[in-house]
Each structure stands twice: as C-alpha cells, then as structure tokens.
Protein backbone atom coordinates (compact mmCIF):
# COMPACT_ATOMS: atom_id res chain seq x y z
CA UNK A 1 38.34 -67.23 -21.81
CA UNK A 2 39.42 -64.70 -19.50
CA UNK A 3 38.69 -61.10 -19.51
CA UNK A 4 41.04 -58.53 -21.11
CA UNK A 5 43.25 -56.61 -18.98
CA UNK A 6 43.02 -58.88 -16.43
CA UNK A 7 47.31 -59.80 -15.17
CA UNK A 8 49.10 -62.41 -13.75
CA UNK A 9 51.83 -60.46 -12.58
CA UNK A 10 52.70 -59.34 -9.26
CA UNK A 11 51.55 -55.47 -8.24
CA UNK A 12 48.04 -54.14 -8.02
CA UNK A 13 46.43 -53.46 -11.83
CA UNK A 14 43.24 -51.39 -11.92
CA UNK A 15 40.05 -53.13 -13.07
CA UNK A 16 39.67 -53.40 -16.86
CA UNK A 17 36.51 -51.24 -17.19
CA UNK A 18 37.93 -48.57 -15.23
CA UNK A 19 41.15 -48.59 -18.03
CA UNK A 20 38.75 -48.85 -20.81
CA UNK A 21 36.35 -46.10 -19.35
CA UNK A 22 39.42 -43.52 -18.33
CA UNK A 23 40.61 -44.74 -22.03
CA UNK A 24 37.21 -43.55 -23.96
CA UNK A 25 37.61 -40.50 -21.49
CA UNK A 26 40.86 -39.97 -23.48
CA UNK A 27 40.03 -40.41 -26.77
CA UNK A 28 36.57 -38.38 -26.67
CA UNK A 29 38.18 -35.77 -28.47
CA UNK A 30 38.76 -37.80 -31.36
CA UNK A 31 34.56 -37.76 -31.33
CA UNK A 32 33.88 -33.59 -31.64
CA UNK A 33 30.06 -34.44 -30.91
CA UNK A 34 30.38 -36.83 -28.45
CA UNK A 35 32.97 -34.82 -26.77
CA UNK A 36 30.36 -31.63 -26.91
CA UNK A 37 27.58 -33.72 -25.10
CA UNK A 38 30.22 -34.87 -22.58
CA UNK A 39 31.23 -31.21 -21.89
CA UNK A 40 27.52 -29.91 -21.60
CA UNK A 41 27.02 -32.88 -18.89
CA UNK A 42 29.79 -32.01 -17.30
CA UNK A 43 29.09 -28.13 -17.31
CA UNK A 44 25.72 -28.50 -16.30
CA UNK A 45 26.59 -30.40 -13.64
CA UNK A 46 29.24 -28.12 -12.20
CA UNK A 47 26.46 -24.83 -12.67
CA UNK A 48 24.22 -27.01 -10.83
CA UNK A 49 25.94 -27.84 -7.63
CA UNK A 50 27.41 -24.12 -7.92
CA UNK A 51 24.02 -22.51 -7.87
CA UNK A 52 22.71 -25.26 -5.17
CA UNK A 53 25.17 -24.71 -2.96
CA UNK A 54 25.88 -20.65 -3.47
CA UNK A 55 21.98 -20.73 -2.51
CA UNK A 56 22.24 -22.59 0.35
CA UNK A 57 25.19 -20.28 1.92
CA UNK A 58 23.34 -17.45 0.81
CA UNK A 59 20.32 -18.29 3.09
CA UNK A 60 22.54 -19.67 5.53
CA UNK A 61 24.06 -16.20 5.79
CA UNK A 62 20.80 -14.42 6.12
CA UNK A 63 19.29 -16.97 8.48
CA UNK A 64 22.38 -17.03 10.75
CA UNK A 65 22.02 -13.28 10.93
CA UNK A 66 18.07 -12.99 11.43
CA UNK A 67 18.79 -16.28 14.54
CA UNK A 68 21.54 -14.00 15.97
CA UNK A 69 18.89 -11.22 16.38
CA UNK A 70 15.98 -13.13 17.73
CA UNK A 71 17.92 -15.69 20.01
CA UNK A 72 20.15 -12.75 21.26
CA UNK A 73 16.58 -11.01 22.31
CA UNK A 74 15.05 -14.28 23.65
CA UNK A 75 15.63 -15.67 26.53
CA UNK A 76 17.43 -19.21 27.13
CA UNK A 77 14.64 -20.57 29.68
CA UNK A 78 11.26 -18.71 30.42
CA UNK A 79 9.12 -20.30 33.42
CA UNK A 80 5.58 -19.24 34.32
CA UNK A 81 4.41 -20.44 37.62
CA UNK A 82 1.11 -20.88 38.48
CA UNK A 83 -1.40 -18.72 40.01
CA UNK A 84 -0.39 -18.69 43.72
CA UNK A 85 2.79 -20.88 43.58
CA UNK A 86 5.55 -18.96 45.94
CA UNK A 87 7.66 -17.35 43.61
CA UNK A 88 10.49 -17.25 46.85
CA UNK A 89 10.34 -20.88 46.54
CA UNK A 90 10.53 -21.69 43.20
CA UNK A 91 13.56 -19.22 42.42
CA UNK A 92 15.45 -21.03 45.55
CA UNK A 93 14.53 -24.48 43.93
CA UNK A 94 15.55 -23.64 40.21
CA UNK A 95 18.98 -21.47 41.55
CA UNK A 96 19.57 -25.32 43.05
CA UNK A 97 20.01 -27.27 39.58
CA UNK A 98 23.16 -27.82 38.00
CA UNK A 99 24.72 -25.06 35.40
CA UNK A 100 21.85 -22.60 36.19
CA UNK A 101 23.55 -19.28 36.56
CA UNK A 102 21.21 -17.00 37.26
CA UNK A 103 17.69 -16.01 37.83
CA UNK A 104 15.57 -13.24 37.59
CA UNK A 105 12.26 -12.48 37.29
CA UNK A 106 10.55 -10.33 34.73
CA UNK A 107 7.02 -9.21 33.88
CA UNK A 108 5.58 -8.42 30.76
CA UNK A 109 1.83 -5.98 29.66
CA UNK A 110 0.69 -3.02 27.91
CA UNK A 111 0.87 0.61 28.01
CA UNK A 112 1.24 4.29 26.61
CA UNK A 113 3.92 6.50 26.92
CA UNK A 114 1.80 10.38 27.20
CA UNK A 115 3.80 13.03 25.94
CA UNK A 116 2.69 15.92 24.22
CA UNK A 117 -1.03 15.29 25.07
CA UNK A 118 -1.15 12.25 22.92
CA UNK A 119 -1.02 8.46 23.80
CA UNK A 120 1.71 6.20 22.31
CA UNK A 121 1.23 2.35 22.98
CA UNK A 122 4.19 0.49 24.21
CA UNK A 123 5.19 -2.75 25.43
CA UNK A 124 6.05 -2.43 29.15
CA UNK A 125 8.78 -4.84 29.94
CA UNK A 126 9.79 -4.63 34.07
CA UNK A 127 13.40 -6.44 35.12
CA UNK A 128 15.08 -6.56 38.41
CA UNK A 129 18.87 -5.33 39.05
CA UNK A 130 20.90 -4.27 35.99
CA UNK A 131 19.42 -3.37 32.38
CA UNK A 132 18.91 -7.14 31.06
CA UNK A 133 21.67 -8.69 28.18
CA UNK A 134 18.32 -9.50 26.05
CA UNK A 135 18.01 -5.30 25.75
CA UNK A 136 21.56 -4.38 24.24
CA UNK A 137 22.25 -0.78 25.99
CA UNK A 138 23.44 2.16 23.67
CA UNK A 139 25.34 2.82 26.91
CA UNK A 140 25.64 2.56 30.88
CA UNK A 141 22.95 -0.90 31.98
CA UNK A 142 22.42 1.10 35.67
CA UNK A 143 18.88 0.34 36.85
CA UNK A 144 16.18 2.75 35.80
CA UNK A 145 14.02 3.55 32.64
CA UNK A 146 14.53 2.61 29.55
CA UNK A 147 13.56 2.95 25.71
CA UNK A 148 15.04 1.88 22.43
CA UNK A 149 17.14 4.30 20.71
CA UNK A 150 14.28 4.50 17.69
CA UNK A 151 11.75 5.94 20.08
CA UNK A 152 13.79 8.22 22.02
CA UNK A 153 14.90 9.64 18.56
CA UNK A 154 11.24 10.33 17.45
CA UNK A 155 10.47 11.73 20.50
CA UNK A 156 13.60 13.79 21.18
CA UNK A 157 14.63 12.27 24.62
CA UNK A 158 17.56 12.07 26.20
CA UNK A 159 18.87 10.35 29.54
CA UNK A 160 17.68 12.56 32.49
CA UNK A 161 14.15 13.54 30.80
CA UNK A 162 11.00 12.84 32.97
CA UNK A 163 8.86 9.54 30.88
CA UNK A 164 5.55 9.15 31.85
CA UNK A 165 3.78 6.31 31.77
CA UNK A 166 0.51 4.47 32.12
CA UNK A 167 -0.87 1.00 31.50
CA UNK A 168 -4.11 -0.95 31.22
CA UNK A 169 -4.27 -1.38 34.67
CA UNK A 170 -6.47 1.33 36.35
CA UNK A 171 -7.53 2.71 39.52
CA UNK A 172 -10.47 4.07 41.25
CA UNK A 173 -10.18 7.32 42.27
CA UNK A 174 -12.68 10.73 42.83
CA UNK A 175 -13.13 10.79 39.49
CA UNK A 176 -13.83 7.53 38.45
CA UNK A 177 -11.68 4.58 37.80
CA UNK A 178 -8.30 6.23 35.62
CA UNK A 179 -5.41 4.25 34.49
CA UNK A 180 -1.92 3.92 37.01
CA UNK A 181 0.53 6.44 35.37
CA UNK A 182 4.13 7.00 36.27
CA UNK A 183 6.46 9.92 35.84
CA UNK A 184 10.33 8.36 35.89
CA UNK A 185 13.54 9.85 34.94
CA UNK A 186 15.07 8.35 31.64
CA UNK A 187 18.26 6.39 32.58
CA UNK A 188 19.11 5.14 28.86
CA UNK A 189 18.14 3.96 25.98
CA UNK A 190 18.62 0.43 24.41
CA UNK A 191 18.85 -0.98 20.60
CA UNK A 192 15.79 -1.32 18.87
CA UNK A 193 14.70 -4.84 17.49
CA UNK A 194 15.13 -5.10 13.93
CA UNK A 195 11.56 -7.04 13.85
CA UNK A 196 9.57 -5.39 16.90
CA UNK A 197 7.19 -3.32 15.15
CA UNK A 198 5.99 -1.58 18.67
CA UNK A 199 8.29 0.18 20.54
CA UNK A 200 9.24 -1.15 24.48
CA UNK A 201 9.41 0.33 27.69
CA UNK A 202 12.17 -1.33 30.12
CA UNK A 203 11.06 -0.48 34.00
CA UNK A 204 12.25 -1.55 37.12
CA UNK A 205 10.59 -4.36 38.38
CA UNK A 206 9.13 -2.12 41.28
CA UNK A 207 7.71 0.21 39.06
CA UNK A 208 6.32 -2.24 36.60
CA UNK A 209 4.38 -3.91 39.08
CA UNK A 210 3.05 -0.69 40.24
CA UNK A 211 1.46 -0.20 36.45
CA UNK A 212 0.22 -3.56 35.69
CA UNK A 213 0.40 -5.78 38.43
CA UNK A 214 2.50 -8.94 38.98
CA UNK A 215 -0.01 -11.93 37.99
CA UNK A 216 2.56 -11.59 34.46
CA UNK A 217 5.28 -12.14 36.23
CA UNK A 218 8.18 -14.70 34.97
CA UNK A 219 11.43 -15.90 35.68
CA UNK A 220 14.13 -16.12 33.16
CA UNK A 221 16.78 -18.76 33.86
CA UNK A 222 20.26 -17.91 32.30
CA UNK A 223 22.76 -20.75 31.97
CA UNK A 224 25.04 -19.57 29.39
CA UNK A 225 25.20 -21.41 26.56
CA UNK A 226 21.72 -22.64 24.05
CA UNK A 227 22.72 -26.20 24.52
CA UNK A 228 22.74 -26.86 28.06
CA UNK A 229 19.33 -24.37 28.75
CA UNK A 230 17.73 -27.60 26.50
CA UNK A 231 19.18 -29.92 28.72
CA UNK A 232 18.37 -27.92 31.67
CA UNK A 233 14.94 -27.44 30.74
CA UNK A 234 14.17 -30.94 31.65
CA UNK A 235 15.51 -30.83 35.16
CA UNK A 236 13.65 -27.47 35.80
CA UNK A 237 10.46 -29.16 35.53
CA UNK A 238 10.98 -31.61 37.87
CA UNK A 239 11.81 -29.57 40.52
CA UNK A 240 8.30 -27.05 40.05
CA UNK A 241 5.44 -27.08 41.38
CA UNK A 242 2.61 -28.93 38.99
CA UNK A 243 1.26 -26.61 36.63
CA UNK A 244 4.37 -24.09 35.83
CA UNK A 245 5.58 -23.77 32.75
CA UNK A 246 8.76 -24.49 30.85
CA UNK A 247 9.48 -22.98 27.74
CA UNK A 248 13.14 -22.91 26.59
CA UNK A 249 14.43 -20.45 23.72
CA UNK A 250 13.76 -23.02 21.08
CA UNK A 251 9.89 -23.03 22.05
CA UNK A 252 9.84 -19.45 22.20
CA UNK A 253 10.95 -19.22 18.32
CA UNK A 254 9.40 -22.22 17.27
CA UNK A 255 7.19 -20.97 14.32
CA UNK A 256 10.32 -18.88 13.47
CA UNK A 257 13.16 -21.42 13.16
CA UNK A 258 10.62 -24.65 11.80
CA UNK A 259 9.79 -21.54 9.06
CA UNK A 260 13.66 -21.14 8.86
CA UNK A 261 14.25 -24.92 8.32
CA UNK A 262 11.39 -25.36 5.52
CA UNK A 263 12.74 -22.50 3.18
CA UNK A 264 15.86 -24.21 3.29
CA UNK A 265 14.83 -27.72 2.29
CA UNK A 266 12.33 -26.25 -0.12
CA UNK A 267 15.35 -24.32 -1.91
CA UNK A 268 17.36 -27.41 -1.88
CA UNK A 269 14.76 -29.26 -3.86
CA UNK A 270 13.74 -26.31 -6.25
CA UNK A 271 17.46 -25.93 -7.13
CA UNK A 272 18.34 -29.32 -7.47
CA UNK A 273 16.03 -29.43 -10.43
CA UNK A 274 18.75 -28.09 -12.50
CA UNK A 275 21.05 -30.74 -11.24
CA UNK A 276 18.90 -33.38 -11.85
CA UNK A 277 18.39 -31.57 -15.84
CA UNK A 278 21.76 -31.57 -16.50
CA UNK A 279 22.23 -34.91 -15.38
CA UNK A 280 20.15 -36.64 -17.40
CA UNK A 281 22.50 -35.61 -20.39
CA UNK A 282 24.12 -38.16 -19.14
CA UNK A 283 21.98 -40.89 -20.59
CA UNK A 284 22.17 -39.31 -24.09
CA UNK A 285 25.47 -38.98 -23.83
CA UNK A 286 26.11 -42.64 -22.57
CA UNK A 287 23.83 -43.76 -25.68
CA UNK A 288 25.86 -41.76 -28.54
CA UNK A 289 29.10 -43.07 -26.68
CA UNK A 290 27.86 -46.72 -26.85
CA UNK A 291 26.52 -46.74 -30.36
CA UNK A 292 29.83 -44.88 -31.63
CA UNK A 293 31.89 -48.03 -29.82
CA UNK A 294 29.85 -50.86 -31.49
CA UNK A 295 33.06 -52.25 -33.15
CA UNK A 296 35.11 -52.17 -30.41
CA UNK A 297 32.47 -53.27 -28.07
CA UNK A 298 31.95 -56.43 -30.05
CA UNK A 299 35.98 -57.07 -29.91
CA UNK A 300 36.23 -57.21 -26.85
CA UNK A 301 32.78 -59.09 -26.64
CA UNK A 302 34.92 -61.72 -28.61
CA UNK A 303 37.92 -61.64 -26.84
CA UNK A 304 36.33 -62.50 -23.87
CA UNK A 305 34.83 -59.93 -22.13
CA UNK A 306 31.24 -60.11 -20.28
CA UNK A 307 28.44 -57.95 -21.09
CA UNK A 308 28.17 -57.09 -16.88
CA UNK A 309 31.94 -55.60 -17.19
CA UNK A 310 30.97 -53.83 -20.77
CA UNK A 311 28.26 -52.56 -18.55
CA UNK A 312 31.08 -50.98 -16.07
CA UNK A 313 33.40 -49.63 -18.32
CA UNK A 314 30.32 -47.05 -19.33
CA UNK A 315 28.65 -46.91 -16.10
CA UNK A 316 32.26 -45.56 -15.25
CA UNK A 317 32.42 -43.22 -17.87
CA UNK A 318 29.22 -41.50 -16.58
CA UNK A 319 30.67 -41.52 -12.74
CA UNK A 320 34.01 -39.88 -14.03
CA UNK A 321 31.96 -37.20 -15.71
CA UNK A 322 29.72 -36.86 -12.46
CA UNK A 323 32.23 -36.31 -10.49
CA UNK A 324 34.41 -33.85 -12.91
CA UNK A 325 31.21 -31.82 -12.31
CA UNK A 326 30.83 -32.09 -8.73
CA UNK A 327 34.69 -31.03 -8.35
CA UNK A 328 34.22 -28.38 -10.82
CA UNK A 329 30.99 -27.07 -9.31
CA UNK A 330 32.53 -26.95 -6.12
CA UNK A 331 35.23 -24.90 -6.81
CA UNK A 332 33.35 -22.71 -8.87
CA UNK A 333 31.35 -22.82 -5.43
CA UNK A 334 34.31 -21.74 -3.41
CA UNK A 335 34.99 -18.46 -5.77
CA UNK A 336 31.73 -17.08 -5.69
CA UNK A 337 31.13 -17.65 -2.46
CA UNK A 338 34.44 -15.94 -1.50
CA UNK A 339 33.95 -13.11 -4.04
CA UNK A 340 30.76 -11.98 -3.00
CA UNK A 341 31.21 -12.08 1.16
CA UNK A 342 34.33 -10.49 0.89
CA UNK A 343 33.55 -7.87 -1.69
CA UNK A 344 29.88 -7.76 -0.10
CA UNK A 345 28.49 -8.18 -3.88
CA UNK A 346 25.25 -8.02 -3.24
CA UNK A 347 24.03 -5.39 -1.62
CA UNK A 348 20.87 -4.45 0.59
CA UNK A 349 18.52 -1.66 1.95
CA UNK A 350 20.37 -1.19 5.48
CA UNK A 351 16.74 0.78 6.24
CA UNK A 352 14.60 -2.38 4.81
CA UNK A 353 16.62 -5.41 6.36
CA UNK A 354 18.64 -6.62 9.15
CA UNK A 355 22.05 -6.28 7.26
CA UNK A 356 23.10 -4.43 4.43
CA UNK A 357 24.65 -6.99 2.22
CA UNK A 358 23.89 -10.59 1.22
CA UNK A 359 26.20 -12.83 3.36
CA UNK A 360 27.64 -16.46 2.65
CA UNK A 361 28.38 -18.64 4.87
CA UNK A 362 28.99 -22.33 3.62
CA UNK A 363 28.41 -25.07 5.97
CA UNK A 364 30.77 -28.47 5.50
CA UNK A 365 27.06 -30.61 6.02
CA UNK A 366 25.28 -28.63 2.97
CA UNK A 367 28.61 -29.69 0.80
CA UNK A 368 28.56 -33.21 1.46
CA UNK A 369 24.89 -33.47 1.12
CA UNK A 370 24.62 -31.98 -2.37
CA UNK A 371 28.14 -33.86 -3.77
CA UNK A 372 25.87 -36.62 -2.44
CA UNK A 373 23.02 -36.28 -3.99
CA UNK A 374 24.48 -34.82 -7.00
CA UNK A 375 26.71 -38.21 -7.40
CA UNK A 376 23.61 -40.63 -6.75
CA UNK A 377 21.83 -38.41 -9.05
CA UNK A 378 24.23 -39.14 -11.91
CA UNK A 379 24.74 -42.36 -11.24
CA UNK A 380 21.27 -43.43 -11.54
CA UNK A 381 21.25 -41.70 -14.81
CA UNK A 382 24.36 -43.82 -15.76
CA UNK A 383 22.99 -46.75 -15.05
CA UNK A 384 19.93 -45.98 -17.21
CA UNK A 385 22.22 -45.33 -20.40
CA UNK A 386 24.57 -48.16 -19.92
CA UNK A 387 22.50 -51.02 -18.17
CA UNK A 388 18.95 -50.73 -19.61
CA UNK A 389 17.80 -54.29 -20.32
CA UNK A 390 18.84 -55.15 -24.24
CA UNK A 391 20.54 -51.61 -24.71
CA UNK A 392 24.55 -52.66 -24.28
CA UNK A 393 23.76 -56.29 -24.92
CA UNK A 394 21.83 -55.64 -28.50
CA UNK A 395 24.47 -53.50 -29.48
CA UNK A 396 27.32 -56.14 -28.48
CA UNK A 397 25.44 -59.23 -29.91
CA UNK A 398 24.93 -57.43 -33.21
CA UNK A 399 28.38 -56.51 -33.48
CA UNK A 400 29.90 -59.61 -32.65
CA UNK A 401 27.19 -61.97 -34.51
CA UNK A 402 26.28 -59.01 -37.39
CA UNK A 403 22.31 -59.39 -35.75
C-alpha cells in the first residue's frame, strides 16, 4: 500500500510529513498545553539566539574600538637589524620591495622629564622628518618635541616652553659620570594612549640619539593597508641580512588580539547554554505531541504509512519550531541591536574606558554561525523526541494492534 498524500497527478505536491507536520502546527491550538510547551520552545529559542548574538555585537563593538586604538598606535612592519648590519643598506634594500611606501627609522629607551626639581619617567620615542601617524597630533606634525596632551596638561606646558630631558644613558664628566640631559623647545603635543600608563616623549631622531644612543634603533616599514604589510613581511626577510628581525603589527599585538579572540569564543559557548536549555523543550514537547496523536498515528499506520515517514512528520514539527525561533530571535536581534547603538543605551565612564557607550556592531559571520548552531542544536533534540528507538514505533504498534 502506498503512503498517504502521496499523487499521481501532474504538478509538484509537498512531501506528506511536511503536510501532516505544518497540519499538527495548525491545529496545536486545539491542544492549550501542548500549544504552551510549543510556545515556551519557541520563545526560548528566540531569547536565546537574541542574547547570543546581542553579546557577540556587543563585544564586537568594544573590541573593534579597543583594535582601532592599538593598531592605529602600532606600527604595520617593525624590523630590528642586527648589531653592526648597515642600516644605509638595509633601508635601500627594503624601499626596493613591492608596495612598501615608506621607511623610517625610529628608536625607542628611557628617561625623565626634570621640571620643578623633580624627576618624571618617560618613554623617549625619537622619529625622523614629520611627527609620526602612530602619534595623532592635537595640531601642526612640524618636526620638534613632543608630549601627549595628558602630560602637558599636568604640567602646564604649552608649545614654545623649554622641556628638558635626560635618559639612562650617562656621561663622564668633572664630576663624575651624570646622565645626557637636553633642554628643547616644545613644538606640540600629541593624543594620549587610552592604555599607556607612562607618559611619552616624541624627539627628533638627532636628539634621541644624543640621550640614549642608537644600538635601539628600528625601522618602521609603512605600506598602507594591514593586509599587504602581512604579505610584505615575508618578502622583507628575504632581502635582510641574517639575523634582523621581522615583526609585523599582528606580532606586535599578539597576546592582545589571541586574548581578544578567546573572550569571544568563550562568550559564544557560555551563552549558548541557554540555547541549548531551551532547546531541549523540544523533546518534551515532541513526546506530549506524539502521545496526544496515538489515534491518528495508528490510522495512518494502517493506511499505509511507514514508521521512518511518521518519524518525519515530527522530526518536522520540531525543525518548524526551531526555526520560528531562530527567525524570531533574529529579529528581536535586529531591534535591540539598533535601539541601543543608536540611542547609545548603555552607557560608560568616558574617564574609565576607551568610549563612552556600549557599541554594537553585528557581523553577517556571527549570524550565520549561531542560526547554525542554533538549528543543529534543535534538530538533534528533534530527533531525540521523535526517532528514539521504540518511542514512535511503540506508540504506533499499540495503536494500530491495541499492544
């Protein structure tokens, strides 16, 4: 005997267990209880993939504006030569490679700034030519001295004021050896890094080398864009002498953006939790649903249908309820998200953090992955409730032979 719903007729007919499944979907009402376990499945779905994803563009937002601080204050290629390579040389040979833009070298140590008879420790960073794009100016980028606007606020500075400075470095002189200091007009000040706890000194490369010497010294390779310094990178070292040292921007923020990377995934799993929770309601669900259908599961048992395609009608149930959630979650994903970016919702200590709101930024990957997951999720709880070995079949062979 043939299966039910099955035509002879020309046109395209949809499966039988998909009519009987959107059918049941139907006539749920009819079964208040049933109904109620169906719409707590379904709503715990949706809250679920609303709260996954609303977290994930929540920490997307925060992470793209804590990578747009550190990567705009990092430089795209860093290369340390070794001790006595000719710096000439190597600049010539790196200028040489394709899409390198431009090159300059820069040289990093210690020092105080002495003002008022006291000693404050600084980071003494020495450039060549313009004020570099790594040290946002508050104003003109002419060449000269440099300190972030939160230091020359503290201090009361302004352009034109003499800074004097000194480093590790020292010298010997009458009275003993005494550290290299330098007195040097202030040309401008620069914005302060969010997550520098010291403050920095910006010198010109002359003067830098003066205070502490040029066995720090580095180039920086600009090409323009994050992508092609990674491809870059590779040619640069072929074209070095042995022993320098290649690190792109990537290397420079490892720790930082493999840190990034883990809090994501580790939210992702802690908030899927309430996904996978709400999911299994399916199988109860499923369960009441099947034992509330055991006369009409044994007619069409009788009428010809296999257990296999009883098994699909409810595994389809399950899947339209899944993905009701998913769809619902989503777009209760889409007016949160909107809501609280536009309306800046959640606010922030401007003083304590980076930004001063809580932005949301939803990424088309993070979607897919979590209606994903979500639907295989469900599924798999589906198939528990409507194809665990002797569940549907007991039911059916009872019904049909009164067992």
């Amino acid at each position: 005997m043939s299966e039910p719903g099955r035509s002879g007729r020309g046109g395209w007919q949809a499966p039988w267990p998909l009519t009987v499944a959107w059918r049941y979907l139907r006539s749920g009402r009819k079964d208040s209880y049933v109904s109620f376990l169906s719409g707590v499945a379904v709503g715990g779905i949706a809250l679920g993939v609303a709260a996954l994803i609303l977290s994930l563009s929540a920490l997307n937002g925060l992470q793209r504006g804590l990578r747009a601080e550190v990567l705009g204050r990092t430089p795209e290629i860093e290369v340390e030569l070794p001790d006595g390579a000719d710096v000439t040389a190597a600049r010539r040979a790196i200028e040489g490679v394709d899409r390198v833009g431009r090159v300059t070298p820069r040289l990093r140590g210690n020092g105080w700034v002495l003002m008022a008879g006291s000693a404050r420790p600084v980071a003494i960073l020495g450039f060549e030519g313009e004020l570099p794009a790594t040290l946002p100016a508050t104003g003109d980028r002419v060449p000269g001295v440099y300190v972030s606007d939160r230091f020359a606020r503290l201090q009361g500075l302004s352009p034109g004021d003499l800074l004097e400075v000194a480093s590790t470095r020292s010298h010997l002189t009458p009275l003993g050896p005494m550290p290299r200091v330098r007195r040097l007009p202030l040309a401008g000040t620069f914005e302060h890094a969010a997550l520098e706890i010291r403050d920095s000194v910006a010198l010109p490369l002359a003067a830098a080398q003066d205070l502490i010497g040029a066995r720090s010294l580095h180039l920086v390779v600009e090409t323009g864009d994050l992508d092609v310094a990674l491809a870059v990178a590779g040619e640069l070292r072929q074209v070095l002498p042995p022993g320098s040292r290649v690190r792109t921007w990537r290397d420079l923020n490892g720790p930082l953006l493999l840190a990034l990377e883990l809090e994501k995934r580790l939210m992702f799993v802690a908030v899927f939790l309430i996904v996978l929770v709400a999911s299994l309601a399916l199988v109860s669900d499923l369960s009441l649903l099947i034992a509330s259908r055991r006369a009409e599961i044994g007619i069409l048992g009788t009428i010809g249908a296999a257990a296999a395609s009883l098994r699909a009608a409810f595994l389809a149930v399950g899947a339209f309820l899944a993905l009701g959630g998913v769809v619902a979650g989503s777009a209760l994903r889409w007016v949160l998200c909107l809501a609280f970016d536009r309306w800046s919702l959640i606010r922030l200590p401007g003083e304590a953090f980076l930004m001063d709101h809580v932005p949301f930024l939803v990424e088309p990957g993070d979607v897919a992955w979590v209606a994903a997951a979500t639907l295989g999720v469900a599924l798999v709880c589906c198939w528990i409730g409507a194809f665990v070995p002797g569940s549907l079949l007991t039911m059916a062979a009872g019904a049909i032979f009164g067992l």
